[in-house]
Protein backbone atom coordinates (compact mmCIF):
# COMPACT_ATOMS: atom_id res chain seq x y z
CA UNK A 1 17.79 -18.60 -3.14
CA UNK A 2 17.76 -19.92 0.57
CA UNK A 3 14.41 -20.93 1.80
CA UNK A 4 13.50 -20.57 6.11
CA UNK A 5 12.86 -23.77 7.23
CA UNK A 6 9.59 -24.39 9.32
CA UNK A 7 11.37 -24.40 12.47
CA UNK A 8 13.32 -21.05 11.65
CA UNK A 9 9.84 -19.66 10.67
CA UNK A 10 7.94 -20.91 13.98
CA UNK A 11 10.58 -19.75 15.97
CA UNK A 12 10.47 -16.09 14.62
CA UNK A 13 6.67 -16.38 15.19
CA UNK A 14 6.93 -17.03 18.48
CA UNK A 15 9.83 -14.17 18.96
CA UNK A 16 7.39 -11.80 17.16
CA UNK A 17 4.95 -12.74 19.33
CA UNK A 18 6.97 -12.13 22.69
CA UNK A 19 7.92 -8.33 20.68
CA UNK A 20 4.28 -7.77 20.08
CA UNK A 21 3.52 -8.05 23.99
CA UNK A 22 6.28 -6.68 24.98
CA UNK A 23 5.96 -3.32 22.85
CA UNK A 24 1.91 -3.52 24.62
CA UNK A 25 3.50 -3.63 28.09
CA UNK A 26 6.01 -0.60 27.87
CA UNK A 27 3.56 1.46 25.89
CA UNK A 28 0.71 1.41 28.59
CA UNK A 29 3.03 1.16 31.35
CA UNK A 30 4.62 4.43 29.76
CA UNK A 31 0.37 5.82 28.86
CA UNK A 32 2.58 7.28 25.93
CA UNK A 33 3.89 5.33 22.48
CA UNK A 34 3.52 4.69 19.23
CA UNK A 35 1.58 1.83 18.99
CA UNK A 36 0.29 0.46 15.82
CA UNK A 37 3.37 1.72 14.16
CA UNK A 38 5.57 -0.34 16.52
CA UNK A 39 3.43 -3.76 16.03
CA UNK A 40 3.30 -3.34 11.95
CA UNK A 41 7.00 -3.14 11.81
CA UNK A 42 7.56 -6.12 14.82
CA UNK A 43 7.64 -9.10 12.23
CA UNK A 44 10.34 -6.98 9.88
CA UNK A 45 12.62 -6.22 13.07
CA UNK A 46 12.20 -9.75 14.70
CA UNK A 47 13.50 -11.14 11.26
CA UNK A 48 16.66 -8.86 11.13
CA UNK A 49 17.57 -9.03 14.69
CA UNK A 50 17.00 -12.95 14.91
CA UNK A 51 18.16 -14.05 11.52
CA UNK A 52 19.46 -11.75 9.16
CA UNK A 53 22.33 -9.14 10.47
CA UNK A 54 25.24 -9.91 11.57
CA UNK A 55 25.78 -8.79 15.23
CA UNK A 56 27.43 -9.28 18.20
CA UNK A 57 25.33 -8.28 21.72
CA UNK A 58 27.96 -8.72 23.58
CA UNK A 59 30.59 -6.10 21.73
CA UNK A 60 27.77 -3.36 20.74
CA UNK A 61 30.54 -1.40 19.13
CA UNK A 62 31.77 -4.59 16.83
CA UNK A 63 33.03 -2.79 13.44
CA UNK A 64 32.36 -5.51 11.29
CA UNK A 65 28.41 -5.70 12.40
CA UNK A 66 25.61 -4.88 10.49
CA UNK A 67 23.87 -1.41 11.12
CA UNK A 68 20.51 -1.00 11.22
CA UNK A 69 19.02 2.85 10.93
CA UNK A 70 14.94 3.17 12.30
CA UNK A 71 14.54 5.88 10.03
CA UNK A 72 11.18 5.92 11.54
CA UNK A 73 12.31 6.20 14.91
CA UNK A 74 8.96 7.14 16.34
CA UNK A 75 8.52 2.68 16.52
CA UNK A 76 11.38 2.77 18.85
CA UNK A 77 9.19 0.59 21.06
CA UNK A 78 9.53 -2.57 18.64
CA UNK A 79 12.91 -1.83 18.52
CA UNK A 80 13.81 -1.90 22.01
CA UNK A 81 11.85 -4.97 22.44
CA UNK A 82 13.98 -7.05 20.02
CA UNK A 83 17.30 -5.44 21.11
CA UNK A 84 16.14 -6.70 25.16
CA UNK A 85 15.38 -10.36 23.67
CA UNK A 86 18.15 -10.25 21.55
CA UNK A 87 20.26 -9.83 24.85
CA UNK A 88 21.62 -6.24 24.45
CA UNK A 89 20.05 -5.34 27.85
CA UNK A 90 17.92 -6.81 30.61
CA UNK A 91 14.51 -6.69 29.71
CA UNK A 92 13.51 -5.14 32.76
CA UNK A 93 14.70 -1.75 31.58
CA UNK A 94 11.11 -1.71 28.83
CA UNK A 95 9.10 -0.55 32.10
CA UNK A 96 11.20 2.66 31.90
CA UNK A 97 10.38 3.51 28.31
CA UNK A 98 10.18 7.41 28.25
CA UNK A 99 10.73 7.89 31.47
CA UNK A 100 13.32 10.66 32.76
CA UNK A 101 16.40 8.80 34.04
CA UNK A 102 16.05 6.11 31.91
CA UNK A 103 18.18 5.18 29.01
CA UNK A 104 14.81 3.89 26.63
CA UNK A 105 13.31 6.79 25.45
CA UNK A 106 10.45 8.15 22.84
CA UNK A 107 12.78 7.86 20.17
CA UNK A 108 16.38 5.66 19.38
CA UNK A 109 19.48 7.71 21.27
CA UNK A 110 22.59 5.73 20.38
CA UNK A 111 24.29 7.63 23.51
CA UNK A 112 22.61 5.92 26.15
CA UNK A 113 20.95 2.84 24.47
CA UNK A 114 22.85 -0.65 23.71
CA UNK A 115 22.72 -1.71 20.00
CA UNK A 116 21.01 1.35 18.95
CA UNK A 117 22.90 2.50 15.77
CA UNK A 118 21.88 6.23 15.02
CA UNK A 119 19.83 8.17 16.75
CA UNK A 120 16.62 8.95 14.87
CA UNK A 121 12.81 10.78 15.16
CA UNK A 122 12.94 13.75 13.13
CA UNK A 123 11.60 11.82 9.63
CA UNK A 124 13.78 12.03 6.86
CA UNK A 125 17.02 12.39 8.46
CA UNK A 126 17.66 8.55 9.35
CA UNK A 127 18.03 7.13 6.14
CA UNK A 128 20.78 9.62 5.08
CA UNK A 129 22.72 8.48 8.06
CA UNK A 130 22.06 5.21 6.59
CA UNK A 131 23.61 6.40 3.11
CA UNK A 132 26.71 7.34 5.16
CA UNK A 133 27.02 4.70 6.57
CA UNK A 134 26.76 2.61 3.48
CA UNK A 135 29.03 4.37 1.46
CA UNK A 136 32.10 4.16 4.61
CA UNK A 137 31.64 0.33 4.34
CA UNK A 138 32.09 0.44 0.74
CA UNK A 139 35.01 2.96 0.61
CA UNK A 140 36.68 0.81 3.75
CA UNK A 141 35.92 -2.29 1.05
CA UNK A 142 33.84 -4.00 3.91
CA UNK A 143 31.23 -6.71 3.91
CA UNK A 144 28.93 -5.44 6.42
CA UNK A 145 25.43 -3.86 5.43
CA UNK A 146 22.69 -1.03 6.35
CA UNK A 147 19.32 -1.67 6.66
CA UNK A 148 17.49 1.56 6.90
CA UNK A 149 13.23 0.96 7.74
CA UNK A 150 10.76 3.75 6.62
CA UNK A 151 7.67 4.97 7.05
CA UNK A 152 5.16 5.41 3.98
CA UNK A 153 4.44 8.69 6.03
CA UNK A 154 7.77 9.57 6.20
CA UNK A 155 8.06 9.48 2.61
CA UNK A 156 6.50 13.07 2.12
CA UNK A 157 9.77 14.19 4.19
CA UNK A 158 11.58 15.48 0.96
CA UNK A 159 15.77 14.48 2.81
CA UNK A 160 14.04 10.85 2.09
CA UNK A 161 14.18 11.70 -2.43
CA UNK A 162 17.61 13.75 -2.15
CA UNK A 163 19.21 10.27 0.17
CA UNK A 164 17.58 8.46 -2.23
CA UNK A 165 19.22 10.33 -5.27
CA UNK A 166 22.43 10.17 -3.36
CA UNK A 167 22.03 6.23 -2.25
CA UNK A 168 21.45 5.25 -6.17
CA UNK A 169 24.47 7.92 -7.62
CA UNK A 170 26.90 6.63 -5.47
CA UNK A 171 25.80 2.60 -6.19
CA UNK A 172 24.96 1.90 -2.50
CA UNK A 173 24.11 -1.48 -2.73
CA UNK A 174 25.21 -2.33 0.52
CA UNK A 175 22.08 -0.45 2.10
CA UNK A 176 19.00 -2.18 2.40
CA UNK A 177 15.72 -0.10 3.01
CA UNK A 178 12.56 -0.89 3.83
CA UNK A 179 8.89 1.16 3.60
CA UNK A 180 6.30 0.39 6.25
CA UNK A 181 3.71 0.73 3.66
CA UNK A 182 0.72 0.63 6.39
CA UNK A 183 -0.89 3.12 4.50
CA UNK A 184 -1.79 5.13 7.14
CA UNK A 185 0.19 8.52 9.06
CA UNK A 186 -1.16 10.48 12.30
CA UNK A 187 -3.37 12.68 10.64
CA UNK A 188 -4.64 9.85 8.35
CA UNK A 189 -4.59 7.86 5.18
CA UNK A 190 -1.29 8.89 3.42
CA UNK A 191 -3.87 8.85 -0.25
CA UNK A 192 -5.62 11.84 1.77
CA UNK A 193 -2.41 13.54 3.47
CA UNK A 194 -0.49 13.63 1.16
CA UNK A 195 0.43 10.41 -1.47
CA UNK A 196 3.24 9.38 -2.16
CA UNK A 197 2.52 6.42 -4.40
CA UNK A 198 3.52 4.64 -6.16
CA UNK A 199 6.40 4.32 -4.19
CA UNK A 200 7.63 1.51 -6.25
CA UNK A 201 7.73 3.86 -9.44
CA UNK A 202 9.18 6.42 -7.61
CA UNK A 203 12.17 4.55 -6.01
CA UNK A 204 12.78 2.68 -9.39
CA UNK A 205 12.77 6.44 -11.42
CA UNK A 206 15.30 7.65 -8.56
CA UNK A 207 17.56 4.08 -9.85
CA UNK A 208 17.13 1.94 -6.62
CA UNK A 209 16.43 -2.03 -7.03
CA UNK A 210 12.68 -2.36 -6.31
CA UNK A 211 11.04 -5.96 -4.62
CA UNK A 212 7.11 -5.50 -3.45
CA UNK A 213 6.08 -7.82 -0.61
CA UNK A 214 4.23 -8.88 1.85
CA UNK A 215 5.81 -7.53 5.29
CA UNK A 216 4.09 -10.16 7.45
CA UNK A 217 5.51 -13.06 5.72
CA UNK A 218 9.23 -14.09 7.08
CA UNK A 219 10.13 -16.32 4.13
CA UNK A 220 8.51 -13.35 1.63
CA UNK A 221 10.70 -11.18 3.77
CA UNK A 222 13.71 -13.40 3.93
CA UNK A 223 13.78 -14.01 0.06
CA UNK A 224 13.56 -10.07 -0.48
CA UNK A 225 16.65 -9.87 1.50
CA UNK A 226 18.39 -11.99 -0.19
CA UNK A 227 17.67 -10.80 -3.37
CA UNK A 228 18.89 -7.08 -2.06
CA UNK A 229 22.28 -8.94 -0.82
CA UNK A 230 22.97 -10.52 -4.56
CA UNK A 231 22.03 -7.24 -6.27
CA UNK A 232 24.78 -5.19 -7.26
CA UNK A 233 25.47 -1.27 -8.28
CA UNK A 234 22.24 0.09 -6.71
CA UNK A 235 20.79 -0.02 -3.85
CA UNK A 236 17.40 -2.05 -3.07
CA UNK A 237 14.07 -0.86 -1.55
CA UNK A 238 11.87 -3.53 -0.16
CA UNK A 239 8.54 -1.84 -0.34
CA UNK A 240 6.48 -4.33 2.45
CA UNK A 241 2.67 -4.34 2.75
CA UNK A 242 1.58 -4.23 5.71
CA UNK A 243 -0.97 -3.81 8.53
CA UNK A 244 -0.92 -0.94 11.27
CA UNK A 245 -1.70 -2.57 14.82
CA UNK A 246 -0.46 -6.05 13.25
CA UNK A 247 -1.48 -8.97 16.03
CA UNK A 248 -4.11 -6.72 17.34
CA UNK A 249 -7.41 -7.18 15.35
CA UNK A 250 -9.44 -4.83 17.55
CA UNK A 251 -6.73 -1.85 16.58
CA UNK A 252 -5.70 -3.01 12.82
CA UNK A 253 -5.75 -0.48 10.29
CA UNK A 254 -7.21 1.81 12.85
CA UNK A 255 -5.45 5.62 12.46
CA UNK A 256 -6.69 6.15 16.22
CA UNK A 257 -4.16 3.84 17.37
CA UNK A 258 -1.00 6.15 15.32
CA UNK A 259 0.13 7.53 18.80
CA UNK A 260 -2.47 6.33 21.29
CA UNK A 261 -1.20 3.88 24.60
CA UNK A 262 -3.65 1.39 25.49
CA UNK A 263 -5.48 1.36 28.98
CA UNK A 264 -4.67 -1.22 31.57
CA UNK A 265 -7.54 -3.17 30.40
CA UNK A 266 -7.26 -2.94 26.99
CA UNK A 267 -3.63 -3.71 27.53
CA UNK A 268 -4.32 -7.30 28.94
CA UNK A 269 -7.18 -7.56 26.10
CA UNK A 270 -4.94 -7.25 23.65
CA UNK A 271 -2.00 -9.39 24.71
CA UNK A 272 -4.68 -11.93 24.73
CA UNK A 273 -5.28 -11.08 21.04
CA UNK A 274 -1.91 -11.84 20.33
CA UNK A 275 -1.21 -14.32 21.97
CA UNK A 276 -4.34 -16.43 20.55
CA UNK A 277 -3.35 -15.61 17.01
């Protein structure tokens, strides 16, 4: 199994780090977002976008690319920051996030937005478009994957258990998902909503290829992908741990911060934050 080196891995710290303040700007410019959701979900994205998948920003409609499904399309805003340094549009359009008239809105609309794959936001229904999509590469005998990301919230949606049924019957194993396990939804801790743990268990009893890890870690991260891309017959769930408001000590692990925009002044406060970590 392939290793990042230490220039890879600086590199993708320093791209998460330019998605971390970018997802700040367009959510305060906006006063409406999804911010700690967006930032604990920045370091998975920035890895896929600027290391793993195979795709092309210059031919957004390339059928031998790798699709990627925000099942939890309410962190659009981490999204769109990676697809504008990735080079899929100028970056200039993130001032217009979910603003009438422009093509960046609350949630992913692959109508109007460059490299966005399916069009997500109501929970649940994203990573059955990712099933369909990995089962067309598979009948079509192709080599590209899904990755599908989650939230822990999201898993309480019950579409999540009957695509995950489907995913492991039909031996999906060129879909890749991924739980934000940040342990925390909009009305609170999902223990107190309404658990779904262990979600490892669960995945495993529904036949899907387990890994646990640390979603902060790029190599941790990296090796978990690989190990999804060498396992075959089942699909794999890469259950990550991580941190809601990631880069952003003053809002970590804070359930306040779910759908809340920072102020102007918190804004430059926290770009600060990130920027010294």
């Amino acid at each position: 199994m392939s290793h990042l080196t230490s220039e890879e891995i600086t590199l993708l710290k320093e791209k998460a780090k330019e998605v971390r303040i970018d997802i700040l700007k367009m959510i305060t410019k906006a006063n409406s977002g999804h911010t700690g959701g967006s930032l604990s979900v920045a370091d998975l994205l920035t890895l896929l976008y600027f290391k793993e998948m195979n795709i092309n920003p210059e031919d957004t409609h390339w059928q031998e690319r790798d699709r990627l499904v925000l099942s939890k399309g309410h962190g659009a805003p981490a999204m769109y920051a990676c697809l504008s340094e990735r080079g899929y549009f100028p970056k200039e359009e993130l001032e217009g996030l979910r603003q009438a008239g422009h093509m960046l809105q609350g949630h992913p609309d692959m109508k109007h937005t460059p490299g966005v794959d399916m069009t997500t936001g109501s929970l649940g229904q994203g990573i059955s478009a990712a099933c369909g999509m990995a089962l067309a590469s598979q009948i079509d005998n192709k080599n590209w994957r899904v990755f599908a990301v989650l939230g822990d919230g999201e898993l309480e949606e019950g579409q999540v258990w009957e695509a995950a049924m489907y995913a492991a019957h039909y031996k999906l194993d060129h879909l890749t998902a991924f739980v934000d396990n940040n342990g925390l939804q909009i009305d609170g801790p999902i223990t107190e909503v309404m658990s779904s743990l262990p979600i490892d268990e669960k995945f495993k009893a529904f036949g899907w290829h387990v890994i646990l890890t640390d979603g902060h870690d790029f190599n941790a991260l990296h090796n978990a992908i690989e190990e999804a891309k060498a396992t075959s017959g089942k699909p794999t769930m890469i259950v990550m741990k991580t941190v809601k408001g990631k880069g952003v000590p003053e809002i970590e692990n804070k359930v306040g911060w779910h759908g809340k925009a920072p102020t102007a002044e918190e804004c430059e406060r926290f770009i600060k934050a990130v920027e010294e970590e």
